[in-house]
Protein backbone atom coordinates (compact mmCIF):
# COMPACT_ATOMS: atom_id res chain seq x y z
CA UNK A 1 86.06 135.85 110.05
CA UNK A 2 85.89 136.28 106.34
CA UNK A 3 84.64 133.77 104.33
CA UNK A 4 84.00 135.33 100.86
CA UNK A 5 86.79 133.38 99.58
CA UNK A 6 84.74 130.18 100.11
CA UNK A 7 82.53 131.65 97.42
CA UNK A 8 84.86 132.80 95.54
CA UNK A 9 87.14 129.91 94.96
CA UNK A 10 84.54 126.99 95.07
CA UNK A 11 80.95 125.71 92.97
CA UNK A 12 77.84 125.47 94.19
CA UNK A 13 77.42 122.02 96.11
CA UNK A 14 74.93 119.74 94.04
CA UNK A 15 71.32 119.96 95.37
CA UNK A 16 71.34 116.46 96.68
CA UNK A 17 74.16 117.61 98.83
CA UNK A 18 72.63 121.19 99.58
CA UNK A 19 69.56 119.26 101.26
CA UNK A 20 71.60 116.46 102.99
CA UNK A 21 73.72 119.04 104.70
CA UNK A 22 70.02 120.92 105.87
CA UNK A 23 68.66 117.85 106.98
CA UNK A 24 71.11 117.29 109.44
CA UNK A 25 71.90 120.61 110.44
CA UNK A 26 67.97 120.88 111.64
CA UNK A 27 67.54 116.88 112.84
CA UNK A 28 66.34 116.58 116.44
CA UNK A 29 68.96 115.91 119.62
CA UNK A 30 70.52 112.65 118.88
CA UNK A 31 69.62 109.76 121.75
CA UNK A 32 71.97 109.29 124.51
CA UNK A 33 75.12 107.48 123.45
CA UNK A 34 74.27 103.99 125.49
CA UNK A 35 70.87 103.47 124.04
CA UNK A 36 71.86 104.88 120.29
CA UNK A 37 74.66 102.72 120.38
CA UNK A 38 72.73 99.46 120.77
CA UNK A 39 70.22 100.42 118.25
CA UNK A 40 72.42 101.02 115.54
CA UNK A 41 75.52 99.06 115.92
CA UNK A 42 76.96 96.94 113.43
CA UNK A 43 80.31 96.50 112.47
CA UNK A 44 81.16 99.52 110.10
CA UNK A 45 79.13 101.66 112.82
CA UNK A 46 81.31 100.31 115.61
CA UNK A 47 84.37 101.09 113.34
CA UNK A 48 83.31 104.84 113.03
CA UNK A 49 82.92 104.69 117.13
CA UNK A 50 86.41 103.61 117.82
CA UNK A 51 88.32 105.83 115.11
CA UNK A 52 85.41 109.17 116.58
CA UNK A 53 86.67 108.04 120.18
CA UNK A 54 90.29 109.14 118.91
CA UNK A 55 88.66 112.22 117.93
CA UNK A 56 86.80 112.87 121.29
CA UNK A 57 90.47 112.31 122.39
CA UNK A 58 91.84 114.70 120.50
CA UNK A 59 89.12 117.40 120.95
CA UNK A 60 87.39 117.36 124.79
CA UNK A 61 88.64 119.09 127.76
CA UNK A 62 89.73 116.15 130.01
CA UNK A 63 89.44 116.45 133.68
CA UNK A 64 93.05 115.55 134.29
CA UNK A 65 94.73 117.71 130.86
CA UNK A 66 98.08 115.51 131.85
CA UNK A 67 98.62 115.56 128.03
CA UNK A 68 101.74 116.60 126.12
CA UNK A 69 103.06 116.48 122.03
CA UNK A 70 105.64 115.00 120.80
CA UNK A 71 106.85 115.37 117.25
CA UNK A 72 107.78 112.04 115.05
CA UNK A 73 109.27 113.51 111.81
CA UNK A 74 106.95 116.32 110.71
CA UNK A 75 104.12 114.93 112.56
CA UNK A 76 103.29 116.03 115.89
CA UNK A 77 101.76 113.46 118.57
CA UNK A 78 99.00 114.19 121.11
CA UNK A 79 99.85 111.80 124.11
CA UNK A 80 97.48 111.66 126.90
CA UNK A 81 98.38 110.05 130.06
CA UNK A 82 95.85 108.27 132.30
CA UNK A 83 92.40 107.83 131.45
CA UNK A 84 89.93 110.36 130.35
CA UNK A 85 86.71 111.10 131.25
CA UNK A 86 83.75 112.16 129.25
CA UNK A 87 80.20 112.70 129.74
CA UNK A 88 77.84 110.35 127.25
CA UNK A 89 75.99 113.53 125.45
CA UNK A 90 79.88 114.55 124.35
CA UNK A 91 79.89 110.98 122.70
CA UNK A 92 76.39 111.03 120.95
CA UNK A 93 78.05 112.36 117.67
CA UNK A 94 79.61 109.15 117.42
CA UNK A 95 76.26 107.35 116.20
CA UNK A 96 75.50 109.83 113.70
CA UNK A 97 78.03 108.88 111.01
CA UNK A 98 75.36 108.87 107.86
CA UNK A 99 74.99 112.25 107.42
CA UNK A 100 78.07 113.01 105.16
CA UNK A 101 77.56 112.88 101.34
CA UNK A 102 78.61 109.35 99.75
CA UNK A 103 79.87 109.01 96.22
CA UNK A 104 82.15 108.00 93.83
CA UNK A 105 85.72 108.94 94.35
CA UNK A 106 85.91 110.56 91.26
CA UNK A 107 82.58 112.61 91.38
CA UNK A 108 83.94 113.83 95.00
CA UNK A 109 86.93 114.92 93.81
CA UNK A 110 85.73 117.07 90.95
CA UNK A 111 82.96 118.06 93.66
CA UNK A 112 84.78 118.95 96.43
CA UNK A 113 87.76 120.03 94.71
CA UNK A 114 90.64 117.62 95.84
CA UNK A 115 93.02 114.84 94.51
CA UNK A 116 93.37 112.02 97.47
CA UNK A 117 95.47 109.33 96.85
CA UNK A 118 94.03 105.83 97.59
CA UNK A 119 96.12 101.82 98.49
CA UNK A 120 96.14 99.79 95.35
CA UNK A 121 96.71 97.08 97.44
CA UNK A 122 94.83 95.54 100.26
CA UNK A 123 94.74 92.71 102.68
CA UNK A 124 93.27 89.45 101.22
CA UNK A 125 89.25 89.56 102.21
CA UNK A 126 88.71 93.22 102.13
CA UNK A 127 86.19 94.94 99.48
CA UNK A 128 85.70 98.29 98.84
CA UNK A 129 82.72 99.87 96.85
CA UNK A 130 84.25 102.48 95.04
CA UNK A 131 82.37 105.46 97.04
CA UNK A 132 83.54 107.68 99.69
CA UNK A 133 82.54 110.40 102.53
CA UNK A 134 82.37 113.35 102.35
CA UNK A 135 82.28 116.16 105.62
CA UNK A 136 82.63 119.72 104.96
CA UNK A 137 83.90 121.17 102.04
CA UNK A 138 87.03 122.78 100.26
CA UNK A 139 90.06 123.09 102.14
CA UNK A 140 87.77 121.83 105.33
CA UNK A 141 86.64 118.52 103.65
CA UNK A 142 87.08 114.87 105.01
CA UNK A 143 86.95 111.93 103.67
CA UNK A 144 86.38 108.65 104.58
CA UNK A 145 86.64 105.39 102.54
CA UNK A 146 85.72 101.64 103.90
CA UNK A 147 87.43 98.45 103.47
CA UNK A 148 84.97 95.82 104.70
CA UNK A 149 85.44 91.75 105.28
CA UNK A 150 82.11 90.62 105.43
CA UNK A 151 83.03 86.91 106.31
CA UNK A 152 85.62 88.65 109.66
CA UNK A 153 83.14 91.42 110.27
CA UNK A 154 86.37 93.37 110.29
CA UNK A 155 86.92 96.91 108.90
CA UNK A 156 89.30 99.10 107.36
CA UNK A 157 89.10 102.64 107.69
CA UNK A 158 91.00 105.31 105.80
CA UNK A 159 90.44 109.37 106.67
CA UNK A 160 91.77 111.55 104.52
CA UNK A 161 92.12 115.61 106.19
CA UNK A 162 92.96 118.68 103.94
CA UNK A 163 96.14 120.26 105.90
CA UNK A 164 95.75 123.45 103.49
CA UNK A 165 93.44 126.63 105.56
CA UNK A 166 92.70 129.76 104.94
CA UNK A 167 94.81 132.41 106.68
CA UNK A 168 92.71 135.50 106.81
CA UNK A 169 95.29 137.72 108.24
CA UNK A 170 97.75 136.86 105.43
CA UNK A 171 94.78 136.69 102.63
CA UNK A 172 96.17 133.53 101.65
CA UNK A 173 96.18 129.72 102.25
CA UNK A 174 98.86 127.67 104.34
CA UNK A 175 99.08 124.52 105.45
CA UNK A 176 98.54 123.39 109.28
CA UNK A 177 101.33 120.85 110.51
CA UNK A 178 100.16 116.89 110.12
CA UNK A 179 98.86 115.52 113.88
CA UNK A 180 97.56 112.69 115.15
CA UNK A 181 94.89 111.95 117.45
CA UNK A 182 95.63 111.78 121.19
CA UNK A 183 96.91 108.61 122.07
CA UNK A 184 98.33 107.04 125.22
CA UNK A 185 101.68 106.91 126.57
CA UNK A 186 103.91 104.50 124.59
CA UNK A 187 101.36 103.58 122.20
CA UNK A 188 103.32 104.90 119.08
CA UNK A 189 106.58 104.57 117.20
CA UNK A 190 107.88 105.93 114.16
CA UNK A 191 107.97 103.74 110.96
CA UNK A 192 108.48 104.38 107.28
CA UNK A 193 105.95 105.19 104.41
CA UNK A 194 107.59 105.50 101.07
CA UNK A 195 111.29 106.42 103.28
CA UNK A 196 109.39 109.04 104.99
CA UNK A 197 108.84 109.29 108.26
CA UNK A 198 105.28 108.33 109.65
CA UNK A 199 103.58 107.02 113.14
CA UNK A 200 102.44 103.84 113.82
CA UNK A 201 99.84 103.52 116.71
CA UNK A 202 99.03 100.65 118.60
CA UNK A 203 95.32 100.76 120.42
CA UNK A 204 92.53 102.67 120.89
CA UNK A 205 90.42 104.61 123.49
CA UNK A 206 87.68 102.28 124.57
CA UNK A 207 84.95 103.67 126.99
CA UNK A 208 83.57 102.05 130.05
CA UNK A 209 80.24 103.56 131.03
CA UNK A 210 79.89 103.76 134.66
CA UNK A 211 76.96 102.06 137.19
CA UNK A 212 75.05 105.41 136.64
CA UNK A 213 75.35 106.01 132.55
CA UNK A 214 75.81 109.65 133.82
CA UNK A 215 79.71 109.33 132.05
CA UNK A 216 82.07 107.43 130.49
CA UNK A 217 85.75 106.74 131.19
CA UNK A 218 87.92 106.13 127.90
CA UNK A 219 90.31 104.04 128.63
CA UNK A 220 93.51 102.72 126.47
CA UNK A 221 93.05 98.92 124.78
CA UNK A 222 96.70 98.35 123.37
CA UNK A 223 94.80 95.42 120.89
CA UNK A 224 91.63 97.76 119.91
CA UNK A 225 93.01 98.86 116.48
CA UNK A 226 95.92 99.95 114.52
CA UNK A 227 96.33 103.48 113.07
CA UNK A 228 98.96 104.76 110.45
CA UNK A 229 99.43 108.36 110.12
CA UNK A 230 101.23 110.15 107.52
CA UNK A 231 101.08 113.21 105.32
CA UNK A 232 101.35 114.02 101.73
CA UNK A 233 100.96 116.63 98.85
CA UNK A 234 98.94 118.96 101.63
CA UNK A 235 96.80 115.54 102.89
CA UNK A 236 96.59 114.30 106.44
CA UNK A 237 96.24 110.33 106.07
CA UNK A 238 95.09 108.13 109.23
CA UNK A 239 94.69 104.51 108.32
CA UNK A 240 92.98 102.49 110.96
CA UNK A 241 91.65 98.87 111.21
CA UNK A 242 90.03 97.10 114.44
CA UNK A 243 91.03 93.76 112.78
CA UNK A 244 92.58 91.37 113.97
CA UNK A 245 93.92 89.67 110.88
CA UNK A 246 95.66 93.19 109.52
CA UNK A 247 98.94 93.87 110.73
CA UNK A 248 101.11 97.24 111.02
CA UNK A 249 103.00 95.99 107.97
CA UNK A 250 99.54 95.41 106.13
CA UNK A 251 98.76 99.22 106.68
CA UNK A 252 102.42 100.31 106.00
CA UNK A 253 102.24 98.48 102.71
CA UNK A 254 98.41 99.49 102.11
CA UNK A 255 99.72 103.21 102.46
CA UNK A 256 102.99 102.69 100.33
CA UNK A 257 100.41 101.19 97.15
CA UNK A 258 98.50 104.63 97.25
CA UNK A 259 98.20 106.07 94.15
């Protein structure tokens, strides 16, 4: 593949960033997911667990692959049916969460060349810092913010994916079609953000390691968490929270407030 353009169209990352991104390209094999898990859990780690097991979801080969898409609005949904299993090493890169660049919002947008739209409002408890995440950059960037109730231990979590790529065949950039993670069988419905349509998921993939720790099975907890998804101006938007004081009109009216 060609990637002059990423050159071309893009600054130098700052230096800070430069050696972050060596650092953990060249840090030693992560412990296995059990024993890295109890060492470094709290609650905003055990909120980037759930939301990364909707990513192992999304991305693994399962043994079963009884998995199918349907499309809500513009937005197509990954649906898995049945469990899925996993082996712990494919779940180690859930405890290693600190290795994106965290900033300001507005020094990460002029850095990595984006304008996300953030909720104006939230829930009654919730704090945020005013610095984001940062993974990858340019039109591969992600970006994570945190809404944290200390007094709850309760988290809000809001992921923010550039939909725009570069087509090399073309020699120009298009835009991928908004997703979700995979989810289980009616987990979802379709709800409204600003009249448009969006997805509403309720649960999350929890795992269950087995007698052995040799693998885990991931397995659907209809009360985990709540996700929104939604897309906008060439932005992917999942809004998740494992709380159990936020409701799906919280997030609906969280994502409506973005600005």
């Amino acid at each position: 593949m060609n990637d002059e353009f990423l050159t071309k169209f893009h600054k130098t990352p700052r230096a800070a960033f430069a050696d972050a991104l060596y650092k953990h390209l060249s840090r030693q094999p992560q412990p296995h997911f059990p024993q890295n898990l109890a060492k470094s859990l709290n609650f905003r780690n055990v909120a980037i667990v759930l939301m990364f097991l909707f990513l192992v979801a999304a991305c693994i080969q399962t043994v079963t692959r009884l998995w199918h898409r349907e499309k809500v609005g513009d937005i197509w949904v990954e649906v898995q049916s049945g469990n899925i299993e996993v082996s712990s090493q494919e779940l180690t890169p859930a405890i290693a969460p600190l290795q994106g660049d965290t900033l300001p919002l507005a020094e990460a947008e002029q850095t990595y060349f984006f304008d996300i739209k953030v909720p104006a409002w939230i829930p009654e408890g919730f704090t945020w810092d005013g610095n984001v995440t940062v993974w990858g950059i340019g039109t591969n960037s992600t970006t994570d913010i945190f809404w944290e109730n200390d007094s709850k231990g309760e988290t809000i979590l809001l992921t923010v994916r550039s939909l725009k790529y570069w087509n090399p065949a073309r020699q120009d950039y298009m835009y991928k079609s908004p997703y979700t993670p995979q989810v289980a069988s009616a987990s979802f419905e379709e709800v409204k953000v600003n009249g448009e349509p969006a997805v509403l998921v309720r649960g999350d993939w929890v795992p269950i390691v087995n007698d052995k720790g040799e693998g885990t099975t991931l397995k659907w907890d209809k009360s985990a968490a709540l996700l929104l998804c939604w897309s906008e101006d060439g932005f992917l938007y999942w809004l998740w929270s494992d709380g159990k004081s936020v409701s799906a009109s919280d997030l609906i009216k969280m994502a409506e407030s973005a600005r």
